[in-house]
N, C-alpha and C. Protein backbone atom coordinates (compact mmCIF):
# COMPACT_ATOMS: atom_id res chain seq x y z
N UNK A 1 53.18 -69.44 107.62
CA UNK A 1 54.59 -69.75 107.46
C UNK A 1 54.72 -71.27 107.42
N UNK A 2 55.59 -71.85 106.54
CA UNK A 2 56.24 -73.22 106.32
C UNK A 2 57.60 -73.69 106.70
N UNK A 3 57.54 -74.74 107.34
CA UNK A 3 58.67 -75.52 107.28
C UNK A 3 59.78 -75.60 106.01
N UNK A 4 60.59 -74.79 105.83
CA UNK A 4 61.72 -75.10 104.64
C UNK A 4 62.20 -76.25 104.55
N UNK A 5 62.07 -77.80 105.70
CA UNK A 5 62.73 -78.68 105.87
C UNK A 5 61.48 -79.44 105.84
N UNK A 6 60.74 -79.91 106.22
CA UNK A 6 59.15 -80.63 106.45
C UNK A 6 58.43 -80.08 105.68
N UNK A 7 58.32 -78.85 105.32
CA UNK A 7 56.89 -78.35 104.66
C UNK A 7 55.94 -78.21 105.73
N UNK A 8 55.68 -78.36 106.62
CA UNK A 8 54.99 -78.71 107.75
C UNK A 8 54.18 -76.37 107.69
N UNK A 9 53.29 -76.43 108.10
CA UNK A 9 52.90 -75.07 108.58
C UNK A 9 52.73 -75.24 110.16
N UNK A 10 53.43 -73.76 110.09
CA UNK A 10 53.59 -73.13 111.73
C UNK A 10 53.51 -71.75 111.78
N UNK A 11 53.58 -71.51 113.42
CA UNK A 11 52.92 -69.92 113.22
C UNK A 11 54.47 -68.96 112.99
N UNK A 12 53.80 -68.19 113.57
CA UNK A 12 54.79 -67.05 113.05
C UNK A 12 55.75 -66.78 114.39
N UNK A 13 55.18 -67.31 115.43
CA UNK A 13 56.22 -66.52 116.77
C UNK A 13 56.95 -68.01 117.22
N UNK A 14 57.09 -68.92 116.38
CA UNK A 14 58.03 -70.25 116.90
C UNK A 14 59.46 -69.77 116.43
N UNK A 15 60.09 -70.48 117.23
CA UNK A 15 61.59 -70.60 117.03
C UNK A 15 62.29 -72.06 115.77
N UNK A 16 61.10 -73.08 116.19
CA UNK A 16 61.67 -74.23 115.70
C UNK A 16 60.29 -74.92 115.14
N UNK A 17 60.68 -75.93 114.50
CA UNK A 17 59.30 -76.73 113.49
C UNK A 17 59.10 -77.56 114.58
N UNK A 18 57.43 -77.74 115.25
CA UNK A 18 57.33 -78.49 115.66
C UNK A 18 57.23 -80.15 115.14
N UNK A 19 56.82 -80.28 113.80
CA UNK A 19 57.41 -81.50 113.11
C UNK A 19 58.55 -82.03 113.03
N UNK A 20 59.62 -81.19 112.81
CA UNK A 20 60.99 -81.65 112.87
C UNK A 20 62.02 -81.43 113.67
N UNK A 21 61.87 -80.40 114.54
CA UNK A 21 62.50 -79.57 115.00
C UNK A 21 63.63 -78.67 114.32
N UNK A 22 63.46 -78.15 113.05
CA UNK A 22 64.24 -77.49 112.19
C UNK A 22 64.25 -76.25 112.54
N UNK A 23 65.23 -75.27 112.40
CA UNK A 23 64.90 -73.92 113.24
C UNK A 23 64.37 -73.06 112.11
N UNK A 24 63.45 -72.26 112.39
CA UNK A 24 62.77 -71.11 111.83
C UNK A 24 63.80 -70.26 111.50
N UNK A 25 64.54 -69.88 112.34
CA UNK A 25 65.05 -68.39 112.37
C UNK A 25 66.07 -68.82 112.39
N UNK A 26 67.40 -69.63 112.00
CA UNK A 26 68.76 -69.80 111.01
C UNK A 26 69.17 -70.26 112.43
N UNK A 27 68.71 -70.39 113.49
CA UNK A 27 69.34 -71.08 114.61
C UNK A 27 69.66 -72.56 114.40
N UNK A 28 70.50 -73.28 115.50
CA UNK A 28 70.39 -74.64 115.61
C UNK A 28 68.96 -74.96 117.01
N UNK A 29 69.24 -76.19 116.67
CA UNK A 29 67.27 -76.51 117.58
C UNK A 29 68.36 -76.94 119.13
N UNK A 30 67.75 -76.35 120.01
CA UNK A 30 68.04 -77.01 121.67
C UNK A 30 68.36 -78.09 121.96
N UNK A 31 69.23 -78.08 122.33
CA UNK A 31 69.40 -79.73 122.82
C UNK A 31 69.17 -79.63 124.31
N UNK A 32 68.68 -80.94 124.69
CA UNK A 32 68.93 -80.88 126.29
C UNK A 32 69.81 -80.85 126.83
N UNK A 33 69.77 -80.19 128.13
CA UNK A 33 71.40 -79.45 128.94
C UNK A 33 71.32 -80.87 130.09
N UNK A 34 70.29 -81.79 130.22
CA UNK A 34 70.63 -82.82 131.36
C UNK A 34 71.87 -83.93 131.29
N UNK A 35 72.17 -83.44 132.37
CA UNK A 35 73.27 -84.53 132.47
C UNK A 35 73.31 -85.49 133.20
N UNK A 36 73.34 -86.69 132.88
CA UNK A 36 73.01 -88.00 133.90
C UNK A 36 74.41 -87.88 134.76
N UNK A 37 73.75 -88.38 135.92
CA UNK A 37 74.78 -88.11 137.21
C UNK A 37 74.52 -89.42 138.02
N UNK A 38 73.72 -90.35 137.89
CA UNK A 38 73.36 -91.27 138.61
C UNK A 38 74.61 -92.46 138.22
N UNK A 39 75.35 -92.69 137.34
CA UNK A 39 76.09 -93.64 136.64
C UNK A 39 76.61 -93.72 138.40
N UNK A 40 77.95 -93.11 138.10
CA UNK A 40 79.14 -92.43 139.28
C UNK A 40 78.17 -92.78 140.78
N UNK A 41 77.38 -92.48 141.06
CA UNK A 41 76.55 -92.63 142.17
C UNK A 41 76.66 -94.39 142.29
N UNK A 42 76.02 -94.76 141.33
CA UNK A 42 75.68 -95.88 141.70
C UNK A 42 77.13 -97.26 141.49
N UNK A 43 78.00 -96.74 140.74
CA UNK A 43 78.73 -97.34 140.80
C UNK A 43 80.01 -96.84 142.12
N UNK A 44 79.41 -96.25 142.72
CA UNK A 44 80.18 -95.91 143.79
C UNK A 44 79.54 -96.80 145.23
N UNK A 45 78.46 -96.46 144.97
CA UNK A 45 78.13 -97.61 146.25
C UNK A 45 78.06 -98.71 146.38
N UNK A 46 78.14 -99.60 144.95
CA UNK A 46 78.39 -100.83 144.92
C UNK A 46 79.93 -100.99 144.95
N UNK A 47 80.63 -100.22 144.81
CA UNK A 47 82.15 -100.09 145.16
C UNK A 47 82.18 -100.72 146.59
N UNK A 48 81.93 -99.20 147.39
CA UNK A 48 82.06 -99.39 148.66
C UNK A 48 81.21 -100.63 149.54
N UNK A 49 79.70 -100.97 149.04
CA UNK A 49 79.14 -101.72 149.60
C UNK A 49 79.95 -103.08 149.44
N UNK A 50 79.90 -103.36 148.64
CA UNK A 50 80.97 -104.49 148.28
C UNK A 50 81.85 -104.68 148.95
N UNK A 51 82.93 -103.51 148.36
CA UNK A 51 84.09 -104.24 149.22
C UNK A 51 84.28 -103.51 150.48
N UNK A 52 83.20 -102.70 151.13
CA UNK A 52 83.39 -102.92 152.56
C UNK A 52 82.88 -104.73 153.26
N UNK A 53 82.18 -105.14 152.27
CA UNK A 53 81.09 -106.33 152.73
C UNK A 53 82.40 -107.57 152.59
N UNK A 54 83.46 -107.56 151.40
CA UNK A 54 84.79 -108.17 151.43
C UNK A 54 85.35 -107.86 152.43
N UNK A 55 85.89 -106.72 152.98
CA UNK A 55 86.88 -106.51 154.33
C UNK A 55 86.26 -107.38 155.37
N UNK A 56 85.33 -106.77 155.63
CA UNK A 56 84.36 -107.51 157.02
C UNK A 56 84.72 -109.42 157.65
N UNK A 57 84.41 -109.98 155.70
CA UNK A 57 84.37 -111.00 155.37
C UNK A 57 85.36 -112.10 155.64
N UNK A 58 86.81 -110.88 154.93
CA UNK A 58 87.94 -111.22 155.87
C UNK A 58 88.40 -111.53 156.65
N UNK A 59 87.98 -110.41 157.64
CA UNK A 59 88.29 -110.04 158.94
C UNK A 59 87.50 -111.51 159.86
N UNK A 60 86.53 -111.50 159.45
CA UNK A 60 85.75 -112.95 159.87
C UNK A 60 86.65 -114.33 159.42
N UNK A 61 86.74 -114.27 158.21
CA UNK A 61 87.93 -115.48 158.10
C UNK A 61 88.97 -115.71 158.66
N UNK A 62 89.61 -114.23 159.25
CA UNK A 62 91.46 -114.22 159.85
C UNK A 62 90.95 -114.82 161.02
N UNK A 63 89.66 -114.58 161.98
CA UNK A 63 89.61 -114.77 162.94
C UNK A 63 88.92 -116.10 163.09
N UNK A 64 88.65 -116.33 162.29
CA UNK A 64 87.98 -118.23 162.29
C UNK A 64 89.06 -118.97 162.58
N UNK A 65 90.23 -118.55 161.80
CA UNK A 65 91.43 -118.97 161.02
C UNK A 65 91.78 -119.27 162.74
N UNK A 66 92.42 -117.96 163.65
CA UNK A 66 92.82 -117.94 164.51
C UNK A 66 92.21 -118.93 165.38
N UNK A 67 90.91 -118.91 166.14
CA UNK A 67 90.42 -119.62 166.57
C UNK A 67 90.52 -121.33 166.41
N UNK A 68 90.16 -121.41 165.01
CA UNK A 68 90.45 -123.22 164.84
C UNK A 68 91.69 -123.32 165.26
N UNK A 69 92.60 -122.50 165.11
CA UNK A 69 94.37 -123.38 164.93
C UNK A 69 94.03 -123.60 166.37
N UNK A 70 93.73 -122.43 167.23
CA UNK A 70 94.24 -122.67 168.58
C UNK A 70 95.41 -121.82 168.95
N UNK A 71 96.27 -123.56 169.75
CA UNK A 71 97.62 -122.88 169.99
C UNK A 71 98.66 -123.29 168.73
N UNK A 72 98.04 -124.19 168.02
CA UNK A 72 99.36 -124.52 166.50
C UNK A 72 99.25 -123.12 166.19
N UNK A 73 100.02 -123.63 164.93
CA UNK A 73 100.39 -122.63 164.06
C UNK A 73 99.41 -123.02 162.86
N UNK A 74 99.62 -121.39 162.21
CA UNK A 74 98.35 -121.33 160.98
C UNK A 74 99.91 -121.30 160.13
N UNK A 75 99.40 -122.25 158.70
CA UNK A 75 100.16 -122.33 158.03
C UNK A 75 100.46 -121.41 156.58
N UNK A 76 101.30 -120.64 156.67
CA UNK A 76 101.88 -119.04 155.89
C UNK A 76 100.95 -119.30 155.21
N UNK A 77 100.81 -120.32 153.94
CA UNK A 77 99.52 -119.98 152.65
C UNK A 77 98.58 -119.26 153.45
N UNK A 78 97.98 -120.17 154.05
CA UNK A 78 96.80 -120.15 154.83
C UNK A 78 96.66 -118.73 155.50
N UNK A 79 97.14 -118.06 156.16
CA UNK A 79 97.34 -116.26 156.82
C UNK A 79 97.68 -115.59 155.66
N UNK A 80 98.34 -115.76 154.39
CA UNK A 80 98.28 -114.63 153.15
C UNK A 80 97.26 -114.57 152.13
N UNK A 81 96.60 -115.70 152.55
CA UNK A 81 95.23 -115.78 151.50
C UNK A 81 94.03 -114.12 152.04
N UNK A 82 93.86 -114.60 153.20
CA UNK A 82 92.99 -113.24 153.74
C UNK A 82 93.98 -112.22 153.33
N UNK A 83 94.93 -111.49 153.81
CA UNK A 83 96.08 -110.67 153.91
C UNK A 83 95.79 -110.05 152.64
N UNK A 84 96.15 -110.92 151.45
CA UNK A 84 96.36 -110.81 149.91
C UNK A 84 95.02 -109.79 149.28
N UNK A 85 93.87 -110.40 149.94
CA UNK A 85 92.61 -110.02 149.84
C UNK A 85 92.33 -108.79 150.06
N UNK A 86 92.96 -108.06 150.78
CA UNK A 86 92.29 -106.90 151.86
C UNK A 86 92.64 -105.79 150.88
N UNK A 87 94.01 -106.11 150.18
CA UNK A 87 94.30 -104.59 149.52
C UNK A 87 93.38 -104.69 148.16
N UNK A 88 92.69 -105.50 147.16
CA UNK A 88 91.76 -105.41 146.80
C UNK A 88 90.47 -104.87 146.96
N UNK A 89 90.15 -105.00 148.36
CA UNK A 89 89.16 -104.72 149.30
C UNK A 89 88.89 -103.43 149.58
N UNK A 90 90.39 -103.06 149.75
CA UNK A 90 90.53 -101.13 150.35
C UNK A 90 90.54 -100.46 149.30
N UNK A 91 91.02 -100.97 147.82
CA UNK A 91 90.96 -100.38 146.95
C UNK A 91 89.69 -100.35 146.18
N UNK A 92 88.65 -101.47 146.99
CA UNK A 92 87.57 -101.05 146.02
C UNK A 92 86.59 -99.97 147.11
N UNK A 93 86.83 -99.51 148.10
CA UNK A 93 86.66 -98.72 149.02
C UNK A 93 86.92 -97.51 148.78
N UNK A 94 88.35 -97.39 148.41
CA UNK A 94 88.76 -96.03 147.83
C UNK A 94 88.02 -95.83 146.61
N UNK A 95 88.12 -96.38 145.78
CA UNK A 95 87.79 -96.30 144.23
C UNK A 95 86.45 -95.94 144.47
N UNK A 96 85.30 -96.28 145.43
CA UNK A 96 83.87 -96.16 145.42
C UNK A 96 83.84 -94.46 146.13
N UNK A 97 84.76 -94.14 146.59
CA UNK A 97 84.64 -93.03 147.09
C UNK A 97 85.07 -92.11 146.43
N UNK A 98 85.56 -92.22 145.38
CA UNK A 98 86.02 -91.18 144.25
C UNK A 98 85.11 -91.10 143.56
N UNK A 99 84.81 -92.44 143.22
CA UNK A 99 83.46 -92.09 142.46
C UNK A 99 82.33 -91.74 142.83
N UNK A 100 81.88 -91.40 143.61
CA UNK A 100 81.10 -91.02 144.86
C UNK A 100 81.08 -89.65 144.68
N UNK A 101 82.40 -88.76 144.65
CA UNK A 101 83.18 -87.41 144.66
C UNK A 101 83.14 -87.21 143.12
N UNK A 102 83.50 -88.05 142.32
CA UNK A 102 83.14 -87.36 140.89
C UNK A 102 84.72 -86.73 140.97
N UNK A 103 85.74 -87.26 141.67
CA UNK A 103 87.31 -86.53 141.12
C UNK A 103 87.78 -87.32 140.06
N UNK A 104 88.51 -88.46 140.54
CA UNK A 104 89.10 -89.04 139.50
C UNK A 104 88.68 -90.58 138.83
N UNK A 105 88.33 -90.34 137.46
CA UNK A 105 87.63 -91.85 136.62
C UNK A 105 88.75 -93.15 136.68
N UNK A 106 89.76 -92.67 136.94
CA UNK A 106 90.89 -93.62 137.09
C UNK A 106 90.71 -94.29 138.30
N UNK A 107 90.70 -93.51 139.46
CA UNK A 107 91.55 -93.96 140.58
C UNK A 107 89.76 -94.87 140.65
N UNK A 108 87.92 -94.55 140.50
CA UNK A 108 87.14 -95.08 140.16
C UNK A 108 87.60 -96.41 139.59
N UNK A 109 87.89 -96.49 138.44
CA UNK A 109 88.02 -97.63 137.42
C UNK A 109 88.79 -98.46 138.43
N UNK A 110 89.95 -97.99 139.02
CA UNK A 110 90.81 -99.45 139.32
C UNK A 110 89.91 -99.68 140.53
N UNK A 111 89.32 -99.13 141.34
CA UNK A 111 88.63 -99.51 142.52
C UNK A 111 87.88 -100.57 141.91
N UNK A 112 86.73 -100.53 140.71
CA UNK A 112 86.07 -101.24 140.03
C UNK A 112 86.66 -102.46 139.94
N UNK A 113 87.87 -102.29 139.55
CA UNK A 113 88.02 -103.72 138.54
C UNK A 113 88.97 -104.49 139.76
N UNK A 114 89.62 -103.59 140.65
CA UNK A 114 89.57 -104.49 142.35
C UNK A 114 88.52 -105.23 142.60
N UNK A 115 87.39 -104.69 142.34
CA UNK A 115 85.89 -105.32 143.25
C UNK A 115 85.67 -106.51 142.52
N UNK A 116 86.33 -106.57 141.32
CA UNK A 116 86.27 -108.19 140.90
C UNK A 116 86.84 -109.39 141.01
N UNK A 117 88.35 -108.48 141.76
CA UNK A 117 89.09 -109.46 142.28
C UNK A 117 88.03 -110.79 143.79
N UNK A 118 87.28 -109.24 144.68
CA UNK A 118 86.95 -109.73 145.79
C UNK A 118 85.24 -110.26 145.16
N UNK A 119 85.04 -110.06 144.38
CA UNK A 119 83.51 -110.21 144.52
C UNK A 119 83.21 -109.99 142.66
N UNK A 120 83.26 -111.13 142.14
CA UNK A 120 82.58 -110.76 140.55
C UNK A 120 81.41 -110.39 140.03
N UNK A 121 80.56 -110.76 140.34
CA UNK A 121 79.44 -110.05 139.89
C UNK A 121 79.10 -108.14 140.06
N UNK A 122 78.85 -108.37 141.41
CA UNK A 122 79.29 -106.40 141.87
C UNK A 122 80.18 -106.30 141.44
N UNK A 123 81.77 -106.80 140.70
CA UNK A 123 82.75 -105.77 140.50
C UNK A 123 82.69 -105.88 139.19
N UNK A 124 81.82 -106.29 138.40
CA UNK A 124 81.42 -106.36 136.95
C UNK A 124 80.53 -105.14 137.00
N UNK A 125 79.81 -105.03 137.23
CA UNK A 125 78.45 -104.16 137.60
C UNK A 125 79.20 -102.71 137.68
N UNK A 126 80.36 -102.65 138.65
CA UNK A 126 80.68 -101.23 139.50
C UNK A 126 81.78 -100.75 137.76
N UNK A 127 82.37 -101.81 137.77
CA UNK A 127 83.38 -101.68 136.10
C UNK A 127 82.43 -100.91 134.94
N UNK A 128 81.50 -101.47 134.71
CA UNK A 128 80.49 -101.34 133.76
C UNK A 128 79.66 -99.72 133.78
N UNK A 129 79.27 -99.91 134.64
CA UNK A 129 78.81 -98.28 135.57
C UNK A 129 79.84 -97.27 135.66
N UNK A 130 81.07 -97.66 135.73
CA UNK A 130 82.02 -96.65 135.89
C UNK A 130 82.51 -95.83 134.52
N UNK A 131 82.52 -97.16 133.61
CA UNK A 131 83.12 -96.87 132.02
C UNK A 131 81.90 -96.03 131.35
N UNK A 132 80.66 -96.62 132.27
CA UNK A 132 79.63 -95.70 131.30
C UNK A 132 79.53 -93.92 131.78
N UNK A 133 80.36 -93.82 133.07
CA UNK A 133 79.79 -92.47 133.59
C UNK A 133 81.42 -92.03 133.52
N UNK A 134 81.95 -92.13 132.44
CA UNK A 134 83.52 -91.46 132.47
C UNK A 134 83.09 -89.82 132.01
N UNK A 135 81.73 -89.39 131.34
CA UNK A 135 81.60 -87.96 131.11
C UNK A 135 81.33 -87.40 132.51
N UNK A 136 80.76 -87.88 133.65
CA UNK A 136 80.65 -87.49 134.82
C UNK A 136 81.69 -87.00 135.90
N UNK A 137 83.16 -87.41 135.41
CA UNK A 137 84.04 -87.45 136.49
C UNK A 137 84.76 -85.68 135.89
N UNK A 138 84.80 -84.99 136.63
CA UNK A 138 85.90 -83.51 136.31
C UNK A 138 87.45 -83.75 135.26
């Protein structure tokens, strides 16, 4: 028996040309059923690693902050700069944990593109990873 598509000879009990993969028998040829799942994974823990590693960071600055003044006063800029920070922070927390869960590519994405507010490089990385694993999310 011959390949109708290659010419190629094959036996008689194949399904598909091993030269081309053309099907013998009027079928289409297999595709692989794997589905990459690692995207979502990994852009989930650089989510959370991140901007748990931003909160922390914070939390270290409010309290530096506190400490130097003393008994003055910390001046408003100066206490909303950390403040401003944090909801970036929680949102790239949340966002790493969705993606983590594989529910929603959205509520993922904005966590992502939070993490660049607090941290650019990882929140480039977690953005990038996220847009690539949008077939992964339900």
């Amino acid at each position: 028996m011959f390949c109708s598509k290659c010419g190629k000879e094959t036996t008689e009990d194949v399904a598909f040309c091993a030269g081309c993969g053309a099907s013998l028998t009027g079928g289409q040829p297999a595709q692989p059923s794997v589905k990459k799942k690692y995207l979502s994974l990994a852009a989930g823990i650089i989510d959370i690693a991140a901007g748990g590693f931003s909160l922390v960071s914070l939390l270290f600055v409010a309290i530096v902050m506190v400490v130097v003044a003393g008994d003055g006063e910390i001046p408003l800029f100066m206490a909303l700069i950390p403040l401003a920070m944090v909801i970036p922070g929680v949102l790239a927390v949340v966002g790493g944990i969705f993606a983590l869960r594989r529910r929603s590519w959205v509520m993922a994405l904005i966590g992502s593109i939070a993490l660049v507010v607090t941290s650019s490089v990882p929140g480039i990385a977690a953005v990038v990873l996220t847009v690539m694993a949008r077939d992964e999310f339900e």
